[in-house]
N, C-alpha and C. Protein backbone atom coordinates (compact mmCIF):
# COMPACT_ATOMS: atom_id res chain seq x y z
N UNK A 1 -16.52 45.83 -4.19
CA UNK A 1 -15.15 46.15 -4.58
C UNK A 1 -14.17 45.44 -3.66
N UNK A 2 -13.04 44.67 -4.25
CA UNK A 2 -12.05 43.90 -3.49
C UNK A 2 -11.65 45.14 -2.15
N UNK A 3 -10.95 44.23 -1.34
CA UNK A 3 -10.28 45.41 -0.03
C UNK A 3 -9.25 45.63 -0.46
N UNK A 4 -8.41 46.12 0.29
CA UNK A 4 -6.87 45.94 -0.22
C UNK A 4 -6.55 44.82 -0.01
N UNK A 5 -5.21 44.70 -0.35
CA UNK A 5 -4.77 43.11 0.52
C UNK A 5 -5.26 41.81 -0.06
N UNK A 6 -6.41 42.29 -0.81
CA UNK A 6 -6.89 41.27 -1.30
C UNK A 6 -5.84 39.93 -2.62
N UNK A 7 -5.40 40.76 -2.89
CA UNK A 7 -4.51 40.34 -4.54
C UNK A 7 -3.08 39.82 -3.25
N UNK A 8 -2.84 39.61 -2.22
CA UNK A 8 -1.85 39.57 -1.46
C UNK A 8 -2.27 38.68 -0.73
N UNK A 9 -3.48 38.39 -0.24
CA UNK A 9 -4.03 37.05 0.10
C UNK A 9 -3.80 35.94 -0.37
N UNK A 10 -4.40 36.39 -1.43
CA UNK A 10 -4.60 35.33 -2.73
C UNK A 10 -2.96 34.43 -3.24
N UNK A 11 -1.87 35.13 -3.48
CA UNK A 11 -0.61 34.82 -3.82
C UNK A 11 0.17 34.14 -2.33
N UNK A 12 -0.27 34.55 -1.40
CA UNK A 12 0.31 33.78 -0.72
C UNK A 12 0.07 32.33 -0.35
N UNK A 13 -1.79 32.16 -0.53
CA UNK A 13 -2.23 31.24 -0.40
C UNK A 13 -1.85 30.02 -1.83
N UNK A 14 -2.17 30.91 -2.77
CA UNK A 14 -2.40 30.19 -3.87
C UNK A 14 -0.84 29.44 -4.57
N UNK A 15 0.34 30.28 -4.08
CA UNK A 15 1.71 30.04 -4.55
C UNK A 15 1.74 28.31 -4.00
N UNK A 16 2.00 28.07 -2.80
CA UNK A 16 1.95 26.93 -2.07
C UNK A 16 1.03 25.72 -2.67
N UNK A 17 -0.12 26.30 -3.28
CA UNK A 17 -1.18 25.67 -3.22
C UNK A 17 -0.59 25.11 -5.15
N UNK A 18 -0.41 25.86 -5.70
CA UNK A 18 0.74 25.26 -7.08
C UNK A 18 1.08 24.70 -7.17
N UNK A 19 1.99 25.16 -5.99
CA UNK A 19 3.16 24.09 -5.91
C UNK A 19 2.92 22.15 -5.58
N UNK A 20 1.90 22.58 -4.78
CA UNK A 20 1.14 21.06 -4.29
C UNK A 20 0.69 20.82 -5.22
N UNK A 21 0.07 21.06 -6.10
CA UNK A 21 -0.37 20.77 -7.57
C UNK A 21 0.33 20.27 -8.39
N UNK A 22 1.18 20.95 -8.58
CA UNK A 22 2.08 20.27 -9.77
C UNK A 22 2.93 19.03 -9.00
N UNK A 23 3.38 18.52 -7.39
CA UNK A 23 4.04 17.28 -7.16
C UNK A 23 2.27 16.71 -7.22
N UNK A 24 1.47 16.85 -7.22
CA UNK A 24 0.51 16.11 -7.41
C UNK A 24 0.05 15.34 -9.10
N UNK A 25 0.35 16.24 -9.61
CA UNK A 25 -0.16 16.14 -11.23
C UNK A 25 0.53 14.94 -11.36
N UNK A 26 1.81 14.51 -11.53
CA UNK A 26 2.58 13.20 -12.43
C UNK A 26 1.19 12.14 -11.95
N UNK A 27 0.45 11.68 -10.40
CA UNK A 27 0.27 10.78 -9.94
C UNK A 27 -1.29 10.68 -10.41
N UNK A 28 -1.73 12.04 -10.40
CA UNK A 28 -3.08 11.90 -11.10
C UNK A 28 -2.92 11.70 -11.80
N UNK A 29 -2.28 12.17 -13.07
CA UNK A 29 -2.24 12.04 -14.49
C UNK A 29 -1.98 10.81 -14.55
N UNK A 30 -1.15 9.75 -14.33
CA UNK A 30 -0.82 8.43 -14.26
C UNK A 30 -2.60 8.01 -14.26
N UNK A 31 -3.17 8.16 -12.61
CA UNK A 31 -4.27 7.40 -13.27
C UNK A 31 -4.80 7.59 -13.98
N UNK A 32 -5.47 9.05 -14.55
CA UNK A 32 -6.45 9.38 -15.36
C UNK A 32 -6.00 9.37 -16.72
N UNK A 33 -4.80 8.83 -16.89
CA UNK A 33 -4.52 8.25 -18.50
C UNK A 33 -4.32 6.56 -18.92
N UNK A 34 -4.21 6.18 -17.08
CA UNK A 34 -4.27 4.91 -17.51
C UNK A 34 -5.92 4.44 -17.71
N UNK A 35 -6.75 5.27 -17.01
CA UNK A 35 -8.23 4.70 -17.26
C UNK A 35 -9.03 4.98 -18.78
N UNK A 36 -8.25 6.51 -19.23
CA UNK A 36 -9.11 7.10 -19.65
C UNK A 36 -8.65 7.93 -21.10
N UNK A 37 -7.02 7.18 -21.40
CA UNK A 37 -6.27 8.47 -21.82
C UNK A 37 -6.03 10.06 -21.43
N UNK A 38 -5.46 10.62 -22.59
CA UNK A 38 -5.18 11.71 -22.12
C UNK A 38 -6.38 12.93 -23.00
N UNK A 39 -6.58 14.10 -22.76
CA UNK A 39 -5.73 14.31 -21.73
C UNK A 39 -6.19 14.54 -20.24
N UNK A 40 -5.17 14.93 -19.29
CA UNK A 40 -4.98 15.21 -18.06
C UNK A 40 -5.75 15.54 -17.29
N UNK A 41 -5.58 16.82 -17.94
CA UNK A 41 -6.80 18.61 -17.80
C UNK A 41 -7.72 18.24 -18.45
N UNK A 42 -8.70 19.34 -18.30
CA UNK A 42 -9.93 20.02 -19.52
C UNK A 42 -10.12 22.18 -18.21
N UNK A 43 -10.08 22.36 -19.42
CA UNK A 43 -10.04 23.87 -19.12
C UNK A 43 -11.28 24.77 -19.57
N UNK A 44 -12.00 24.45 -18.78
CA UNK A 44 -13.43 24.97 -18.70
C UNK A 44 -14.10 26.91 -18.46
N UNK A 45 -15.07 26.58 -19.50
CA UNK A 45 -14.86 27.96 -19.68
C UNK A 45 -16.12 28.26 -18.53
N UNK A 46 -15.97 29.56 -17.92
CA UNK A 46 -16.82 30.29 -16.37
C UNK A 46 -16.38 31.48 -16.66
N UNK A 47 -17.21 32.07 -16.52
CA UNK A 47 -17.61 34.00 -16.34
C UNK A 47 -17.00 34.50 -15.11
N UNK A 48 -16.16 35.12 -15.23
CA UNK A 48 -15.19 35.89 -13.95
C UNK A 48 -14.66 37.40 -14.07
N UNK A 49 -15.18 38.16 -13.34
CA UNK A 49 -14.84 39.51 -13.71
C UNK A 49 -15.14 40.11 -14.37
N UNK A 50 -16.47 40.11 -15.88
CA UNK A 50 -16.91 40.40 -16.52
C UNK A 50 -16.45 39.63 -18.12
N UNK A 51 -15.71 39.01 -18.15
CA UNK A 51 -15.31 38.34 -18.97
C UNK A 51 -15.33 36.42 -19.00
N UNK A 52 -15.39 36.02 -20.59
CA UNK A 52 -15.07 34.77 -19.89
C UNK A 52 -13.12 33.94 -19.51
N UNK A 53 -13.34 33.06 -19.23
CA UNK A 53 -11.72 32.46 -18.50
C UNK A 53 -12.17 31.20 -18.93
N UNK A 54 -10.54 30.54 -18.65
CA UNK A 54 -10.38 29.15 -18.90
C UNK A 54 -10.23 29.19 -17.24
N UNK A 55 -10.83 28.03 -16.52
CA UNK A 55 -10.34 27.12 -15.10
C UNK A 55 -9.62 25.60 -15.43
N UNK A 56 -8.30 25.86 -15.06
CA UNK A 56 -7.72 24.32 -14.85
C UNK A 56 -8.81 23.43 -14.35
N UNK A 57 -8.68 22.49 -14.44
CA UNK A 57 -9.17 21.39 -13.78
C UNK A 57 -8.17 19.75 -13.83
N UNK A 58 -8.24 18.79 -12.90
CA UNK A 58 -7.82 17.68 -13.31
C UNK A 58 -8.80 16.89 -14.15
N UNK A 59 -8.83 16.29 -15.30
CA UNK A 59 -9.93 15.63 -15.43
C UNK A 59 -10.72 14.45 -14.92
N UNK A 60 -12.13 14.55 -15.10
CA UNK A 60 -12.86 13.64 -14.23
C UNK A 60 -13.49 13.07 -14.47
N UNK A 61 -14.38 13.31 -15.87
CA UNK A 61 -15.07 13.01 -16.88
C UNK A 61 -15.02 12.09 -18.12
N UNK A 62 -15.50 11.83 -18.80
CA UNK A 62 -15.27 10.91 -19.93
C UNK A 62 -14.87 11.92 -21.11
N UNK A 63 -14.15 11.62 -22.03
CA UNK A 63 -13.62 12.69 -23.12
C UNK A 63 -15.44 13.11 -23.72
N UNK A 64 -15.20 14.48 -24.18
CA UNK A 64 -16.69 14.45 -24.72
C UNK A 64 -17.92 14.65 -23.60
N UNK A 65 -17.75 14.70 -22.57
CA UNK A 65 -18.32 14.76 -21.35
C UNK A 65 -19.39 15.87 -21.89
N UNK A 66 -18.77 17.05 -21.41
CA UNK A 66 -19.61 18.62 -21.96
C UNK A 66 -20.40 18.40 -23.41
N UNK A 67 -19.98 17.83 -24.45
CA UNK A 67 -21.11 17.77 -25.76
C UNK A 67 -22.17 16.65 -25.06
N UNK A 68 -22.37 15.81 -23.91
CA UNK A 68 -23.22 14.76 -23.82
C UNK A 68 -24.39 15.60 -22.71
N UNK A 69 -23.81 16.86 -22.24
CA UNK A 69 -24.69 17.33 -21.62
C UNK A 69 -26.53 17.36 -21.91
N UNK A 70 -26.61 17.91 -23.36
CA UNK A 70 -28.00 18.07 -23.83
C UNK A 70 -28.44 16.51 -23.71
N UNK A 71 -28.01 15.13 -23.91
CA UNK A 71 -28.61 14.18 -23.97
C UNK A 71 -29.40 13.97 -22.46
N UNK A 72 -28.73 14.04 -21.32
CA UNK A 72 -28.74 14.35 -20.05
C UNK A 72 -29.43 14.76 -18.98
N UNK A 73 -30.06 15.78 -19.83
CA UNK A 73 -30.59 17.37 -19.57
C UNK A 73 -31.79 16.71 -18.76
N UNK A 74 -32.31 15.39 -18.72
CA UNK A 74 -33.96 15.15 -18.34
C UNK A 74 -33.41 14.19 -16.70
N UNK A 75 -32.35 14.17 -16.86
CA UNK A 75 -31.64 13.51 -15.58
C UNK A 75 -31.46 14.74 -14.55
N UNK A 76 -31.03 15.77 -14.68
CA UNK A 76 -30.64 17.37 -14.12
C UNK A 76 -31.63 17.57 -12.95
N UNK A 77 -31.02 17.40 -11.60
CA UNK A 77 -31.39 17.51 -10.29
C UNK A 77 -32.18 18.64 -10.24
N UNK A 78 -31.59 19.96 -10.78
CA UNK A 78 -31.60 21.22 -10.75
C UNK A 78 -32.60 21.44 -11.05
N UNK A 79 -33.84 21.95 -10.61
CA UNK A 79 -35.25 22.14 -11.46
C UNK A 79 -35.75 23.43 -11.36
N UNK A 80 -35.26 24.22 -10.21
CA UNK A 80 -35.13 25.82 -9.98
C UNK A 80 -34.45 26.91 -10.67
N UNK A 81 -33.74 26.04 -11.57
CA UNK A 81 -32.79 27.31 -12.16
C UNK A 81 -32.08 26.82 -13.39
N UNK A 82 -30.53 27.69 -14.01
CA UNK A 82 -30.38 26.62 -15.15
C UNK A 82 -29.02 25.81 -15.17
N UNK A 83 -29.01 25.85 -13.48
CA UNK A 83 -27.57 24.99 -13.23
C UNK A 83 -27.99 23.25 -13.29
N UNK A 84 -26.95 22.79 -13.73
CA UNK A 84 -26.92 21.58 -14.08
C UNK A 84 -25.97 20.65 -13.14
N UNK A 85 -27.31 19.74 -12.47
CA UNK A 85 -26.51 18.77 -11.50
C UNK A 85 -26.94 17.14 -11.42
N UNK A 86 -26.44 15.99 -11.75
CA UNK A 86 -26.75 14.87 -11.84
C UNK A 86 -25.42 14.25 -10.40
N UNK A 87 -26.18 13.37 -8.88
CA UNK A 87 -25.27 13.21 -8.34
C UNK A 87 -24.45 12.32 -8.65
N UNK A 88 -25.12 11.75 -9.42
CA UNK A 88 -24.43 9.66 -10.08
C UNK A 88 -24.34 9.93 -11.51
N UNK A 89 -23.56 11.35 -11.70
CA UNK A 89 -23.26 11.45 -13.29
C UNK A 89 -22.83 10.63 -14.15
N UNK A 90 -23.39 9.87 -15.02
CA UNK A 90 -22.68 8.44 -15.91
C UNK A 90 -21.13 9.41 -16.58
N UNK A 91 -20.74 10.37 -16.63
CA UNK A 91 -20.15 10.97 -17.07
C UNK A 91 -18.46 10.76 -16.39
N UNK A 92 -18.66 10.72 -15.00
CA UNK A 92 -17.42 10.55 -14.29
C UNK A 92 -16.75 9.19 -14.26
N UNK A 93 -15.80 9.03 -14.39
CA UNK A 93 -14.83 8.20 -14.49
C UNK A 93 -14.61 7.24 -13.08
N UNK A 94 -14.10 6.07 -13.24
CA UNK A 94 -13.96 5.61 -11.73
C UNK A 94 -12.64 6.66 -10.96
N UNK A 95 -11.54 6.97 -11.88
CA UNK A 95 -10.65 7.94 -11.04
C UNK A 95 -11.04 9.45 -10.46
N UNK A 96 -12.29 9.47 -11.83
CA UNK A 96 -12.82 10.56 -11.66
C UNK A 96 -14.02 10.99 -10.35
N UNK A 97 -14.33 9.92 -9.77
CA UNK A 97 -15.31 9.75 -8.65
C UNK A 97 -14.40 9.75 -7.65
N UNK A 98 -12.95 9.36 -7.37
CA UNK A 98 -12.18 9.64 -6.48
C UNK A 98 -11.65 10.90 -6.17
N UNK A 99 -11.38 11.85 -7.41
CA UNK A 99 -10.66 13.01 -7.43
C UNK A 99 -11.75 14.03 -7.03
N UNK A 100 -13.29 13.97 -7.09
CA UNK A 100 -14.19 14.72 -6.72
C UNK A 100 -14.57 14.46 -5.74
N UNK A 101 -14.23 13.01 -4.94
CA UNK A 101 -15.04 12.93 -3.65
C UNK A 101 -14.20 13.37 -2.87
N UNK A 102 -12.72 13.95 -3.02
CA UNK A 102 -11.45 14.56 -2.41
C UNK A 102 -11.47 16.08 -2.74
N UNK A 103 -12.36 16.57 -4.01
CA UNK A 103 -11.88 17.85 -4.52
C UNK A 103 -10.95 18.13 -4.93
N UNK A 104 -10.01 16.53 -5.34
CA UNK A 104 -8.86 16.63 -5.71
C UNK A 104 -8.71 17.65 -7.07
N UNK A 105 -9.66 17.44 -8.16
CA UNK A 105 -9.81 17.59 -9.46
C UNK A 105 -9.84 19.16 -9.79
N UNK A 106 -9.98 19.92 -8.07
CA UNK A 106 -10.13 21.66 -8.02
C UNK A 106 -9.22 21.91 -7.77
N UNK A 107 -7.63 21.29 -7.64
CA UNK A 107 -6.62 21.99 -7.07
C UNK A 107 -5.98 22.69 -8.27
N UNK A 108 -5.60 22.12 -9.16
CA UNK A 108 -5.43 22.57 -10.72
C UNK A 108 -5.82 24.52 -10.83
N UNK A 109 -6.83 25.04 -10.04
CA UNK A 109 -7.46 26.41 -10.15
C UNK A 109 -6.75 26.97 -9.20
N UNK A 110 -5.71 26.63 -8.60
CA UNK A 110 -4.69 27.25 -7.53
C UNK A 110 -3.87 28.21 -9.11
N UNK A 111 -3.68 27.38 -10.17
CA UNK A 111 -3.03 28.47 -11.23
C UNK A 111 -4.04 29.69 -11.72
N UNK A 112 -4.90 29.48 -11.55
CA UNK A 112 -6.29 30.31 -11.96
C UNK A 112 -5.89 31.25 -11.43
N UNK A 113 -6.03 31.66 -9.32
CA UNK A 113 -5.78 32.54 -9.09
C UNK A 113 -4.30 33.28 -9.44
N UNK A 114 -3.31 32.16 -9.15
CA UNK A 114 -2.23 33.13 -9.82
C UNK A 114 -1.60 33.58 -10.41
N UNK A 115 -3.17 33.49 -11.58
CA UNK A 115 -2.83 34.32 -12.68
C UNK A 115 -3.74 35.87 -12.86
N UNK A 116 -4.71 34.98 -11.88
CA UNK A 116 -5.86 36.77 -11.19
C UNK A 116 -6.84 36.57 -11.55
N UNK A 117 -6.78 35.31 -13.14
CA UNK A 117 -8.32 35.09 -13.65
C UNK A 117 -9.42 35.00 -12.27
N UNK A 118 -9.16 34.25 -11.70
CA UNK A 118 -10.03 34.40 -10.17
C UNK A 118 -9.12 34.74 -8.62
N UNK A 119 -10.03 34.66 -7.87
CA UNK A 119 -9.54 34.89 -6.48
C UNK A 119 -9.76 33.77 -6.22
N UNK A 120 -8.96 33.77 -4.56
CA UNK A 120 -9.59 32.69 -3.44
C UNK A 120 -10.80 32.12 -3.28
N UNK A 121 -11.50 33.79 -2.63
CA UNK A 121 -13.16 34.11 -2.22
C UNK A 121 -13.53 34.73 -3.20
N UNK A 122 -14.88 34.21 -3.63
CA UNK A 122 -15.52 34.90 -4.26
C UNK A 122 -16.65 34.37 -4.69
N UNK A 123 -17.42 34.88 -5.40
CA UNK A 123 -18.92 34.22 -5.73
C UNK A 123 -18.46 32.65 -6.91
N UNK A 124 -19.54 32.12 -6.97
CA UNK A 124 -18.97 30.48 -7.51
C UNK A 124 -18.81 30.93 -8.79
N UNK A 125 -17.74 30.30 -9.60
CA UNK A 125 -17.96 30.50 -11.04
C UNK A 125 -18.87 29.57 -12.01
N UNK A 126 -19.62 30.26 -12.72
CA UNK A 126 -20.73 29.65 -13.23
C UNK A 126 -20.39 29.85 -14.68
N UNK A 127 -20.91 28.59 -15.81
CA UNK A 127 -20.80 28.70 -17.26
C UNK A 127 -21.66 30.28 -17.75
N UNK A 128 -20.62 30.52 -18.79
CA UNK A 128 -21.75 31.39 -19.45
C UNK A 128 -22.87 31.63 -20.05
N UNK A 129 -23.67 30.06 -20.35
CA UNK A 129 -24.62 30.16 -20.55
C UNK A 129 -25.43 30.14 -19.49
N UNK A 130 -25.33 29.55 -18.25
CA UNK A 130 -25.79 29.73 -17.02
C UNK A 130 -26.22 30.74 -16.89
N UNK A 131 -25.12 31.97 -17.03
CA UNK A 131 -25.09 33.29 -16.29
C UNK A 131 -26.09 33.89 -17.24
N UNK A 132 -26.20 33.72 -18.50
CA UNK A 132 -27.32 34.36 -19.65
C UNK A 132 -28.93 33.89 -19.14
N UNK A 133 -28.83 33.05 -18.42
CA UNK A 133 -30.39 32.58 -18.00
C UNK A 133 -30.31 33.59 -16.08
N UNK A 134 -29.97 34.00 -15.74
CA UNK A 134 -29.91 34.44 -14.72
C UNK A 134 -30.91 35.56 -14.45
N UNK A 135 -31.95 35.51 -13.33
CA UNK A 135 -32.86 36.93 -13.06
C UNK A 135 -32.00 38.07 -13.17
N UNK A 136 -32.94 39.02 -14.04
CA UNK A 136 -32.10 40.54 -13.96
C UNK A 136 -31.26 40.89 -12.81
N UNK A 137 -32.00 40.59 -11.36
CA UNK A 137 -31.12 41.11 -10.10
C UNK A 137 -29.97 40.67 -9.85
N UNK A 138 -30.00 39.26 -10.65
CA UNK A 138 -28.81 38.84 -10.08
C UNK A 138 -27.53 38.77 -11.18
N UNK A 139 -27.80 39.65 -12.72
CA UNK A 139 -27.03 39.58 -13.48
C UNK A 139 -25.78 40.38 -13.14
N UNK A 140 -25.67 40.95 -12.23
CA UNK A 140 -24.24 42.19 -11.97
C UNK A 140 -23.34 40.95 -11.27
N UNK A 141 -23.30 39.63 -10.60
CA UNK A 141 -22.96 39.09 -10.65
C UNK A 141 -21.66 38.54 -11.74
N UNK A 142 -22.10 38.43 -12.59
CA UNK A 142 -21.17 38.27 -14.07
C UNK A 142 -19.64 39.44 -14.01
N UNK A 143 -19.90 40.77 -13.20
CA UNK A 143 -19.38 41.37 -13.14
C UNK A 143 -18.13 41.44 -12.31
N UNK A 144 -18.21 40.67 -11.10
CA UNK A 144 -17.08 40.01 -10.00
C UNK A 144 -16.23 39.45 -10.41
N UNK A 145 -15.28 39.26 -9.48
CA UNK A 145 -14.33 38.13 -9.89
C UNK A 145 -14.43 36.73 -8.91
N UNK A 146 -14.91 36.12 -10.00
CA UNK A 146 -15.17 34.35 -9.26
C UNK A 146 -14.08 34.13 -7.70
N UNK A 147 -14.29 32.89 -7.39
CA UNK A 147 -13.86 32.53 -6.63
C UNK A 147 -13.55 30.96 -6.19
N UNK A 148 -12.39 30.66 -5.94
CA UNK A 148 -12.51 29.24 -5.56
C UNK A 148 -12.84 28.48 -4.65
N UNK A 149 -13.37 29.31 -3.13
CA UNK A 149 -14.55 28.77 -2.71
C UNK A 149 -15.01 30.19 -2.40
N UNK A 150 -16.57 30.61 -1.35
CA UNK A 150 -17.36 31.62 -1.45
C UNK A 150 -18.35 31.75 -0.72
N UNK A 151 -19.00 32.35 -0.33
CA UNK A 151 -20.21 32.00 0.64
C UNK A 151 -20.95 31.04 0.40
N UNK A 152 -21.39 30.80 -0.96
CA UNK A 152 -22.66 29.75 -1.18
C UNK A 152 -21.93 28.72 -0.70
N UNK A 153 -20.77 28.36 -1.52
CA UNK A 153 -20.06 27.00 -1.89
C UNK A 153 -19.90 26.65 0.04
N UNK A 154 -19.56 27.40 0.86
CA UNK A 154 -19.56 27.24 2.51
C UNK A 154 -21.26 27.04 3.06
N UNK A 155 -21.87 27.39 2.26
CA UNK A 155 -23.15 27.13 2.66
C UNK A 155 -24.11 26.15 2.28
N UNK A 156 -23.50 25.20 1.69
CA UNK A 156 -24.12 24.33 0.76
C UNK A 156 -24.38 24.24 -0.35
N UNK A 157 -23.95 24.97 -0.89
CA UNK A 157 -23.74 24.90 -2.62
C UNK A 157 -24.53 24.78 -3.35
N UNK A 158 -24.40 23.34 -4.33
CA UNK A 158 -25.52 22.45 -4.80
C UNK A 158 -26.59 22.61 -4.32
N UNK A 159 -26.69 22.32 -3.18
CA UNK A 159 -27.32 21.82 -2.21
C UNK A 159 -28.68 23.06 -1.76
N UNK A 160 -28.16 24.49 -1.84
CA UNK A 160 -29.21 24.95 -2.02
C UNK A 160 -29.92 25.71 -2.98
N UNK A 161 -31.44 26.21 -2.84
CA UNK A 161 -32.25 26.58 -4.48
C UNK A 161 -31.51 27.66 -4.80
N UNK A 162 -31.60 27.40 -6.09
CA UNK A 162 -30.78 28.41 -6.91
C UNK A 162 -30.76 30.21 -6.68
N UNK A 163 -32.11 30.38 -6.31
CA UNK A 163 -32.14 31.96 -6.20
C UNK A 163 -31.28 32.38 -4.66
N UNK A 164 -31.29 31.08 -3.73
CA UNK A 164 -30.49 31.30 -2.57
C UNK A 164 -28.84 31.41 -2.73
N UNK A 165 -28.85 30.28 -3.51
CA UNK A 165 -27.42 30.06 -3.86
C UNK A 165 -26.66 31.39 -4.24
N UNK A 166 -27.50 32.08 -5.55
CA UNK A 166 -26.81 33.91 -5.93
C UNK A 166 -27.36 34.71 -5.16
N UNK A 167 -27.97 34.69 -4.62
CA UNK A 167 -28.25 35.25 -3.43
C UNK A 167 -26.96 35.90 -2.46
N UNK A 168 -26.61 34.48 -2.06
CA UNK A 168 -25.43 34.48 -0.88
C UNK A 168 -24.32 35.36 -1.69
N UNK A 169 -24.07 34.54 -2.92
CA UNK A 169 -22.66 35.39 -3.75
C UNK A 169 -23.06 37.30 -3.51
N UNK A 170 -24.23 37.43 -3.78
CA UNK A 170 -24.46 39.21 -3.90
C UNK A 170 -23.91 39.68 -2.33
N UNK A 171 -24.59 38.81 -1.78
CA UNK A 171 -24.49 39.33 -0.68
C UNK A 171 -22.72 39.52 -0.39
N UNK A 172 -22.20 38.38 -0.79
CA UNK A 172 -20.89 38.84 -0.59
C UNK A 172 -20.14 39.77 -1.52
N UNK A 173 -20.68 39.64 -2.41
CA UNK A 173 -20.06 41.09 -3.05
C UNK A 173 -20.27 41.96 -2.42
N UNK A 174 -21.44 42.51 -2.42
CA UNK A 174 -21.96 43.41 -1.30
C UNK A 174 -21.18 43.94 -0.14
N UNK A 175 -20.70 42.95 0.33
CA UNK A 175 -19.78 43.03 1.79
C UNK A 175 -18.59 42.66 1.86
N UNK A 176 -17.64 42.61 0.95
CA UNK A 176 -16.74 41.93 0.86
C UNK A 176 -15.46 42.13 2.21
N UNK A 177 -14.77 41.50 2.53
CA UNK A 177 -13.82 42.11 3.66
C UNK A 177 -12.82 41.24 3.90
N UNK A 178 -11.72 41.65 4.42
CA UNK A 178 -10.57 40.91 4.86
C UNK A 178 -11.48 39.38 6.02
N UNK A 179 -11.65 40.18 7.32
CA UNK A 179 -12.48 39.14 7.69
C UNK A 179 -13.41 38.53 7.16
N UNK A 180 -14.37 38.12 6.37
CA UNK A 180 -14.97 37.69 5.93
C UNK A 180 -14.00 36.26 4.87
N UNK A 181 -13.54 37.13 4.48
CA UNK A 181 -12.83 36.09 3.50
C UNK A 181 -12.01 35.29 4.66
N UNK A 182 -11.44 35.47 5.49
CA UNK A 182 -10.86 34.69 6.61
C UNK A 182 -12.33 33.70 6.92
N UNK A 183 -12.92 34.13 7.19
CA UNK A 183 -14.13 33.25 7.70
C UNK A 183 -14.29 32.40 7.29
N UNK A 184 -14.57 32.33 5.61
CA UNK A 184 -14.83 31.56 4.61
C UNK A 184 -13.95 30.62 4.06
N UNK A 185 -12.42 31.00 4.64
CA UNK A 185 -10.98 30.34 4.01
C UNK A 185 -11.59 28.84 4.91
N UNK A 186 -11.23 29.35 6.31
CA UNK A 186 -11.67 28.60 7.80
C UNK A 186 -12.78 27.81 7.38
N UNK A 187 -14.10 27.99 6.81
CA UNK A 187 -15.05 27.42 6.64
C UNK A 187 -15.10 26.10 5.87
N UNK A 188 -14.19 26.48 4.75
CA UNK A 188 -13.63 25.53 3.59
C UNK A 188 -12.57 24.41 3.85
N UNK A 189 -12.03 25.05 5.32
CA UNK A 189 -11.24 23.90 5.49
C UNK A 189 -11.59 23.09 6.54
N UNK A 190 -12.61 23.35 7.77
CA UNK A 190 -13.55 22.51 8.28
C UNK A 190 -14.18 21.76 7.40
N UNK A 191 -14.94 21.77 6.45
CA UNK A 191 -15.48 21.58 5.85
C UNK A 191 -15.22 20.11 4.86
N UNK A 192 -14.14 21.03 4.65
CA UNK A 192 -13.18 19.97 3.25
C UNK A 192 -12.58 18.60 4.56
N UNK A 193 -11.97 18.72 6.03
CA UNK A 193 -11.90 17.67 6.54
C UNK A 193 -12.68 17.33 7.51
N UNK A 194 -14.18 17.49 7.65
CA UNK A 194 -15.16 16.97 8.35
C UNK A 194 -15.93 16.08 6.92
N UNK A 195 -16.37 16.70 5.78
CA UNK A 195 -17.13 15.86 4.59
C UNK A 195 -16.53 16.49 3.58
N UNK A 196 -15.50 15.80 2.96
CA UNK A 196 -14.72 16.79 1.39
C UNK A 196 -15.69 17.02 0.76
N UNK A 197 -17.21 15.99 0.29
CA UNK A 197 -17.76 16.61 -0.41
C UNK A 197 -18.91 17.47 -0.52
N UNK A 198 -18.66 18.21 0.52
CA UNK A 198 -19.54 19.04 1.11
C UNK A 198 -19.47 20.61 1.19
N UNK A 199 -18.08 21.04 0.48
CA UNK A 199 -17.89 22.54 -0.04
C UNK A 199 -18.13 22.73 -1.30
């Protein structure tokens, strides 16, 4: 269960974080329509709070990206679980390999939180079909409210096996706290300027 304070975190962080977004958007959008057309965005659907949501995003991808997934599927890093990861995705764009090796392409979800669809902290948001392949233990998961970064995503993310990866999220449900989420803010931003692509 959130702490207090929590929904008060989030708006203070996330207002600012808008705002940088939108003087950002004209310059992305410039490139990613001169490479690629429009549009801009793509607003991706992830399980948050028990429901599903749209997440902003900048786009990064080739139009059609998400229907080329099933062709793909035998390329998919992921062999533990039913998340889907290719590191040299033919899918990304040359602007689009810039805006992800910055995390530029996640700032767009600064409107996410302040609209509540997600928080700051919180467990990673995962597709809904993802979440339908998920071990029983870890289905109450679906039930949280996502997050835009989270324990795993501070712990290696991708990067580790899948049952670890929801693992970490329970655990932070589990424990959720003012400090903690401080921990994790801190973590994300070491992180983001020691290796951006490493949260």
């Amino acid at each position: 269960m959130a702490y207090r304070g929590k929904r008060i975190l989030d708006l203070i962080i996330a207002l600012p974080a808008s705002i940088f977004t939108l003087a950002l958007t004209p310059f992305v959008g410039l490139a990613v329509a001169l490479e690629d057309g429009f549009p801009i965005f793509v607003r991706l659907e992830r399980i948050s709070d028990g429901k599903t949501i749209r997440v902003w995003k900048f786009r990064s991808m080739v139009k059609g990206a998400h229907a080329m997934k099933k062709e793909l599927w035998n390329l998919n890093e992921r062999k533990d679980g039913p998340l889907f990861k290719i590191k040299s995705d033919p899918r990304l764009t040359k602007t689009g390999r810039i805006l992800r090796k910055f995390r530029l392409d996640e700032f767009p979800q600064a409107w996410n939180v302040l609209s509540g669809d997600i928080a700051l902290v919180g467990p990673r948001p995962h597709e809904p079909g993802e979440i339908e392949q998920y071990p029983p233990e870890f289905k109450r998961l679906s039930l949280a409210k996502s997050g835009l970064t989270g324990l795993s995503q501070v712990s290696g993310a991708s990067k580790l096996p899948f049952k670890k990866e929801v693992a970490l999220d329970i655990y932070y449900v589990d424990h959720e706290s003012f400090l903690m989420d401080i921990k994790i803010l801190w973590r994300t931003i070491a992180i983001f300027f020691s290796d951006p692509t490493g949260v």
